[in-house]
C-alpha atoms as a PDB file:
ATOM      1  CA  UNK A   1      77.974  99.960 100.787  1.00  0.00           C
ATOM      2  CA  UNK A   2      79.322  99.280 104.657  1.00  0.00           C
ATOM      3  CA  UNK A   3      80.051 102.141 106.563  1.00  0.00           C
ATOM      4  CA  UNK A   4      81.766 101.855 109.631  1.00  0.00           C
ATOM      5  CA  UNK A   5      81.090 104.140 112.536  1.00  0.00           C
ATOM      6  CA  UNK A   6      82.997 104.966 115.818  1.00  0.00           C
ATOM      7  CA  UNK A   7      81.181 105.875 118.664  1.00  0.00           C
ATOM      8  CA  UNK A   8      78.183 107.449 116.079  1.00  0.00           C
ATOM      9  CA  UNK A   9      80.694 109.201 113.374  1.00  0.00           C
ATOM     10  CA  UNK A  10      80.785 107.382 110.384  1.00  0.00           C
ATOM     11  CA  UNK A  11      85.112 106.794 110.574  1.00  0.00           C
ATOM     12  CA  UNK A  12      85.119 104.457 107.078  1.00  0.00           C
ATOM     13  CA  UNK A  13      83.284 103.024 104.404  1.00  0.00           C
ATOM     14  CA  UNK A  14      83.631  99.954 101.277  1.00  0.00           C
ATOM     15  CA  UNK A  15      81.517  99.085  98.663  1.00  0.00           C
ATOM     16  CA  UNK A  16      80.722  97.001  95.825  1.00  0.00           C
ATOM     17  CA  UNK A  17      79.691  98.042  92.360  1.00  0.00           C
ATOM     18  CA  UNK A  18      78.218  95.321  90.154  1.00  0.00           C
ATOM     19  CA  UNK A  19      80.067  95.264  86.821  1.00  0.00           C
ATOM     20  CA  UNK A  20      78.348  92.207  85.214  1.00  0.00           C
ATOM     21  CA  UNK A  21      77.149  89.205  86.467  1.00  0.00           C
ATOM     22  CA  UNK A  22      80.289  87.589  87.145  1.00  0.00           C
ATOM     23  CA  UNK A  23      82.389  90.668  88.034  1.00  0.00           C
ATOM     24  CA  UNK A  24      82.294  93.139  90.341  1.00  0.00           C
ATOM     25  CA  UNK A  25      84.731  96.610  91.406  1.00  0.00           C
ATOM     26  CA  UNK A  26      85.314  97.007  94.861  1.00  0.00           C
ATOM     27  CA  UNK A  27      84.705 101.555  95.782  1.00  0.00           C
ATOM     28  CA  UNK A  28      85.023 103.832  97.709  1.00  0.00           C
ATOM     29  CA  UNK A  29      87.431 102.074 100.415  1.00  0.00           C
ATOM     30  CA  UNK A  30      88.299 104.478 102.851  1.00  0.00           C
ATOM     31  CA  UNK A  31      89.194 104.695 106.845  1.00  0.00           C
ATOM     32  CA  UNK A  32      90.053 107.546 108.669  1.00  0.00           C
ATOM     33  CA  UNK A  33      93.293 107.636 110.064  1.00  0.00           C
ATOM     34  CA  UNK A  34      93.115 107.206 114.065  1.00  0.00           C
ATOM     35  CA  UNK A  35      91.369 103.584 112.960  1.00  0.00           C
ATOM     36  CA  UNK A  36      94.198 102.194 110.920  1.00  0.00           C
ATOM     37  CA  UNK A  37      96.131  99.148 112.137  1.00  0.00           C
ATOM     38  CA  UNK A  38      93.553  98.495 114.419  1.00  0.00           C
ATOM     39  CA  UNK A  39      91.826  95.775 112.278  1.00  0.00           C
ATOM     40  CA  UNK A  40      89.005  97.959 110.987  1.00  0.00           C
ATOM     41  CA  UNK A  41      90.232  98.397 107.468  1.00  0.00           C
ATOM     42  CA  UNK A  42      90.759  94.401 107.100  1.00  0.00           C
ATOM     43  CA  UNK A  43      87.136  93.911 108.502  1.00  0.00           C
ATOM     44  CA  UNK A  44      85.695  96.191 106.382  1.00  0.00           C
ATOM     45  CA  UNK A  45      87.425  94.130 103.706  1.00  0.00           C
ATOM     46  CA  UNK A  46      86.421  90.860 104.402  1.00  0.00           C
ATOM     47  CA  UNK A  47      82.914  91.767 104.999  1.00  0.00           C
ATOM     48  CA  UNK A  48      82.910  92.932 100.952  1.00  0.00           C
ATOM     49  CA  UNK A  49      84.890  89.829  99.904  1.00  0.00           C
ATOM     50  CA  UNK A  50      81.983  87.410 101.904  1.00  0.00           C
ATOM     51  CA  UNK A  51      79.290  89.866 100.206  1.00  0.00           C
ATOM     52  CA  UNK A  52      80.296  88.837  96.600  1.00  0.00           C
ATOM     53  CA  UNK A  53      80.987  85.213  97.616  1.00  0.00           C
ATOM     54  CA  UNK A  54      77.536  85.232  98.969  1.00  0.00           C
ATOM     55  CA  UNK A  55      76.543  87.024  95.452  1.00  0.00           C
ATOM     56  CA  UNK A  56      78.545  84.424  93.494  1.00  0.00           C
ATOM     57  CA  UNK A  57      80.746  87.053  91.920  1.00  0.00           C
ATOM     58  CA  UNK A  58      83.635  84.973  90.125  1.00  0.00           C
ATOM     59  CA  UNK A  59      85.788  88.471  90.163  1.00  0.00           C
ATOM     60  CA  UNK A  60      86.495  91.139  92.156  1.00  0.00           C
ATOM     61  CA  UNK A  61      88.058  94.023  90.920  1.00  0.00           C
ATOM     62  CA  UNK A  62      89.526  97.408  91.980  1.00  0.00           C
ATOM     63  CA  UNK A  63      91.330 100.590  90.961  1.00  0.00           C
ATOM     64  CA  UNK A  64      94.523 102.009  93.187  1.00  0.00           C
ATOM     65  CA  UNK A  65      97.140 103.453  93.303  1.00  0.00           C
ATOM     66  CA  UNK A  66     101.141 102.825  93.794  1.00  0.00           C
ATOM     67  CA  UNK A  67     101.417 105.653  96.415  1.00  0.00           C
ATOM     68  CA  UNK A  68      98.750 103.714  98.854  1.00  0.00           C
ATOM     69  CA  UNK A  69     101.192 100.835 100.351  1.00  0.00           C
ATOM     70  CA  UNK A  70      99.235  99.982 103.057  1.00  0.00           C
ATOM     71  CA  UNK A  71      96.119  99.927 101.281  1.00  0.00           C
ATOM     72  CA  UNK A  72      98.314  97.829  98.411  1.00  0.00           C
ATOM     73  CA  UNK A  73      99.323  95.538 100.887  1.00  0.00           C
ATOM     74  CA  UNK A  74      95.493  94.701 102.624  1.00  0.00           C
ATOM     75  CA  UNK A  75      94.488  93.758  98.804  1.00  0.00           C
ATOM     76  CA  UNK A  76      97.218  91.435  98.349  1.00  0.00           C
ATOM     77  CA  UNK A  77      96.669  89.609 102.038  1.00  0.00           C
ATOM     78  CA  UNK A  78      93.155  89.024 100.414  1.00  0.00           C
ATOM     79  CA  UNK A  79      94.509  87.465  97.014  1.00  0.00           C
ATOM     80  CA  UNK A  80      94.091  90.161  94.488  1.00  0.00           C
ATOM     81  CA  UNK A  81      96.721  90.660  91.854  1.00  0.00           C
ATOM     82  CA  UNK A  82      97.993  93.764  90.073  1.00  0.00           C
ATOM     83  CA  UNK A  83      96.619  92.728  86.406  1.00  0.00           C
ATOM     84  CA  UNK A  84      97.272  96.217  84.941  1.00  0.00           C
ATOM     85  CA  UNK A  85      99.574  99.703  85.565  1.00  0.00           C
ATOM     86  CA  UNK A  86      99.724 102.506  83.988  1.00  0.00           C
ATOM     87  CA  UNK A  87     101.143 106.313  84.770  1.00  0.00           C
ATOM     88  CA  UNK A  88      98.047 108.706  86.820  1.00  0.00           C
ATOM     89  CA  UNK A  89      98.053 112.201  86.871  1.00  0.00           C
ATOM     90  CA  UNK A  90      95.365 112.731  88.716  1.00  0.00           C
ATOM     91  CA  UNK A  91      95.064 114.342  91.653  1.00  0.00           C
ATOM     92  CA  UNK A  92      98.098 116.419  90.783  1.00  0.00           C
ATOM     93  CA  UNK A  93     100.568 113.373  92.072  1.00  0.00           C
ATOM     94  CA  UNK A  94     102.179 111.367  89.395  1.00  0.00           C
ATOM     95  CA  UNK A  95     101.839 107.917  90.299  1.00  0.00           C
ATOM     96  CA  UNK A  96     101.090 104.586  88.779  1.00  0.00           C
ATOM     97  CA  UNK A  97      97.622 103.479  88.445  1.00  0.00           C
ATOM     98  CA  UNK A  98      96.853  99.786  89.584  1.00  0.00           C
ATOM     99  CA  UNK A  99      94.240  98.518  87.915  1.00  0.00           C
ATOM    100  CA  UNK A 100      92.093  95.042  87.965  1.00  0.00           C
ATOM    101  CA  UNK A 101      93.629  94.210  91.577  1.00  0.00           C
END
């Protein structure tokens, strides 16, 4: 796990959960709001991606949803691929669930 801080506070924070030895699920990506479109979220990013090229992962996968456009858009810059959808109820917002991005 990378956490990011800003001037101390921890302001955002990736990880990397190992799946199987050729797979593993990118977690817990978040960034608070006053560091978006600043670069942060995109570094954050690309120091997981070199992490599991370093590990020799062959796949990366994640879990998100359709409502998070920005967050949609990052993954795709970095070559994932909606694999998967399928209607989420959860967190009381109907949405489609992206999954193996």
């Amino acid at each position: 796990m990378y956490i990011l801080e800003n001037y101390g506070v921890p302001s955002g924070c990736i990880a990397i959960k190992h799946v199987d030895g050729a797979t593993a699920q990118l977690r817990f990506y978040f960034l608070e709001p006053e560091l978006r479109e600043q670069g942060a979220g995109r570094k954050l990013m690309d120091l997981v991606i070199d992490f599991c090229r370093e590990k020799k992962y062959q796949h990366v996968v994640l879990w998100t949803f359709s409502t998070l456009a920005a967050a949609r858009h990052l993954y795709a810059s970095r070559g994932f691929q909606i694999i998967d959808t399928h209607v989420n109820n959860e967190w009381g917002n109907r949405s489609l669930k992206n999954t193996g991005y």
